[in-house]
C-alpha atoms as a PDB file:
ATOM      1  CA  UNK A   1       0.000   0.000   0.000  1.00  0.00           C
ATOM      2  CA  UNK A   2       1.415   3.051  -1.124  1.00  0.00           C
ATOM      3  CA  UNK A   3       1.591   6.235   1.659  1.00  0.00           C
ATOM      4  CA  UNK A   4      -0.470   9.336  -0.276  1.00  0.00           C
ATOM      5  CA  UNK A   5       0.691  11.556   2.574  1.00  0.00           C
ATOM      6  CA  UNK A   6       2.562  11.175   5.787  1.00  0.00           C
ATOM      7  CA  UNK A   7       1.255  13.253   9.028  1.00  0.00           C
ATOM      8  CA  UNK A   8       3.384  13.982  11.464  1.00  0.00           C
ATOM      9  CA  UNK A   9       6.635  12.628  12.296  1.00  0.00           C
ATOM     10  CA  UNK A  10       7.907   9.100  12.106  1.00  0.00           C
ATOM     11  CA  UNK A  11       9.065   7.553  15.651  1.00  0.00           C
ATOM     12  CA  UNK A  12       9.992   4.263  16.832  1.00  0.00           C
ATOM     13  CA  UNK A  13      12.381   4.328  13.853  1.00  0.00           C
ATOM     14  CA  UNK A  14      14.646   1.206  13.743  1.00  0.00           C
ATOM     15  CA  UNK A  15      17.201  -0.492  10.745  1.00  0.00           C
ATOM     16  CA  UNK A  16      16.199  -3.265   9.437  1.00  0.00           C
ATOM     17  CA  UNK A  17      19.149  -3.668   6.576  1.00  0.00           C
ATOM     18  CA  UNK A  18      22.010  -1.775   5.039  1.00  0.00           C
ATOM     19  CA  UNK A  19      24.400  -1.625   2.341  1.00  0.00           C
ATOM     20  CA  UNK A  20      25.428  -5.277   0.497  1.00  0.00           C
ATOM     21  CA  UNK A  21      22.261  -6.585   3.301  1.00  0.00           C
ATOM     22  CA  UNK A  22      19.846  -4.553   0.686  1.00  0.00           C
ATOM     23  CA  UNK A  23      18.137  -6.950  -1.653  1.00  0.00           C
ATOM     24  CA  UNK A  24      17.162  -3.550  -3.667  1.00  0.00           C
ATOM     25  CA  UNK A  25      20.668  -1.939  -4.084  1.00  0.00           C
ATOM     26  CA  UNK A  26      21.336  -1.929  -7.199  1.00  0.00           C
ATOM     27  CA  UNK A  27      17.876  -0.868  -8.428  1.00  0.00           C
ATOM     28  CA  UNK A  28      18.099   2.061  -5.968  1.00  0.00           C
ATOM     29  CA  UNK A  29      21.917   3.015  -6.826  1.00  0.00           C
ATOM     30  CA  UNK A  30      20.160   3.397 -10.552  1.00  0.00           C
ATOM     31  CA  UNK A  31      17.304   4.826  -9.563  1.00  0.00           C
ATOM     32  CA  UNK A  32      18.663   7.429  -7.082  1.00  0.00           C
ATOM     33  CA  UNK A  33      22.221   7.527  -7.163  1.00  0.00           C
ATOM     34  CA  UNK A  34      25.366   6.310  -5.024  1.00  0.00           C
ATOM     35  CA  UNK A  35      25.145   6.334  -1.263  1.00  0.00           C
ATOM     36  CA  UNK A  36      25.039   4.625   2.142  1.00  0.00           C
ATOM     37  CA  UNK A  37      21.751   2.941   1.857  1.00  0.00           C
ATOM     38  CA  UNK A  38      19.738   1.889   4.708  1.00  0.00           C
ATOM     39  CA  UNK A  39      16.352   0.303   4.911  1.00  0.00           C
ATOM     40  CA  UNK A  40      14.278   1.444   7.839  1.00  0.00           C
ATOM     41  CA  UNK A  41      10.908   1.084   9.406  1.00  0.00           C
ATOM     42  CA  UNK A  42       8.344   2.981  12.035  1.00  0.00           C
ATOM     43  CA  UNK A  43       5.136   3.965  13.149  1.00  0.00           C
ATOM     44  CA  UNK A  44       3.382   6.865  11.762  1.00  0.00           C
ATOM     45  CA  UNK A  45      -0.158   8.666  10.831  1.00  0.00           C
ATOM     46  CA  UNK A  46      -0.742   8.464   7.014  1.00  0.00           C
ATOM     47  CA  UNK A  47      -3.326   9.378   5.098  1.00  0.00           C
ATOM     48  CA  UNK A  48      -4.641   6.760   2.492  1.00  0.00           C
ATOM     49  CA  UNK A  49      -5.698   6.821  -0.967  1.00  0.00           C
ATOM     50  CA  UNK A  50      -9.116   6.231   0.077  1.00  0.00           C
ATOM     51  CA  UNK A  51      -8.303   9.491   2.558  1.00  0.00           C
ATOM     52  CA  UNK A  52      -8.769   7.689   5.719  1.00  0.00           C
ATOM     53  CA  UNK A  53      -6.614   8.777   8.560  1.00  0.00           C
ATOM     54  CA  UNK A  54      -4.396   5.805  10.522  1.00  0.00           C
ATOM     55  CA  UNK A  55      -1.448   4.875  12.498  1.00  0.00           C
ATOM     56  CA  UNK A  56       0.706   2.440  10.461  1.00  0.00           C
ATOM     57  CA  UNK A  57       3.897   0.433   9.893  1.00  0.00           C
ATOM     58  CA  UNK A  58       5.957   2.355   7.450  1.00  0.00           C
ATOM     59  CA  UNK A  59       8.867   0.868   5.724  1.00  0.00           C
ATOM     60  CA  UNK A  60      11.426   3.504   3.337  1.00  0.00           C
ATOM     61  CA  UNK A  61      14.601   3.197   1.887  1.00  0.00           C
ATOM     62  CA  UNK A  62      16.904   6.110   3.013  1.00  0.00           C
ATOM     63  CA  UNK A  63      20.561   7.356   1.796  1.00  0.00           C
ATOM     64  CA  UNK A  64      22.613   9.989   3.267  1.00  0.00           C
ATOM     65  CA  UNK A  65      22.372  13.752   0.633  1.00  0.00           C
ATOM     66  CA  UNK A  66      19.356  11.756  -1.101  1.00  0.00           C
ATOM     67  CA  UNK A  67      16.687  11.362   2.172  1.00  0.00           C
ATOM     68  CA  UNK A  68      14.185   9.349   2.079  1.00  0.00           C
ATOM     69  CA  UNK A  69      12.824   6.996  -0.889  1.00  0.00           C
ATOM     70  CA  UNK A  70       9.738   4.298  -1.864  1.00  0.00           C
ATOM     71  CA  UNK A  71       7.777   4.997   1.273  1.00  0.00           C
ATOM     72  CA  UNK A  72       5.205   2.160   1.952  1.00  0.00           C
ATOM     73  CA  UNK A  73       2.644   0.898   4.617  1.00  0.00           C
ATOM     74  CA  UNK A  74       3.634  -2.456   5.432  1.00  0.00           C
ATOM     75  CA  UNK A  75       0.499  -2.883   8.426  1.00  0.00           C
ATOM     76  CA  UNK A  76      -2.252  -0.744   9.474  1.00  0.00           C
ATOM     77  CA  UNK A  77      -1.891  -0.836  13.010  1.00  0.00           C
ATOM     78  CA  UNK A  78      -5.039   1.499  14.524  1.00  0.00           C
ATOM     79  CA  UNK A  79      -7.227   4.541  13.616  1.00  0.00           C
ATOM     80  CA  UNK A  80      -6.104   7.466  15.811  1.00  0.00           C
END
């Protein structure tokens, strides 16, 4: 599920992979250019394509001078 708009900050931010650990790292070297990637998840309020308002499960892929990439909801975890 793709995140139409984030609200709010992100928190309980942890790593889940980075560098050669990154299935996608070629794709995003390509896509974005050369960097430290990291893959990352935590919780934040989104707003869905269908405009509903929830707390969720992010995951992004992040790089160091590029920020933050592919932002997705991996669970829907409560209505605020």
């Amino acid at each position: 599920m793709v995140v139409v708009e984030l609200i709010g900050e992100i928190s309980s931010i942890e790593i889940i992979a980075v560098g050669r650990g990154l299935r996608e790292l070629k794709r995003l070297r390509r896509d974005y250019g050369a960097g430290r990637w990291r893959k990352l998840k935590g919780v934040a309020t989104v707003r869905l394509i269908d405009l509903k308002v929830v707390r969720a499960e992010v995951h992004w892929y992040e790089a160091h001078g590029i920020g933050r990439q592919e932002i997705k909801v991996t669970k829907i975890l409560d209505s605020p």
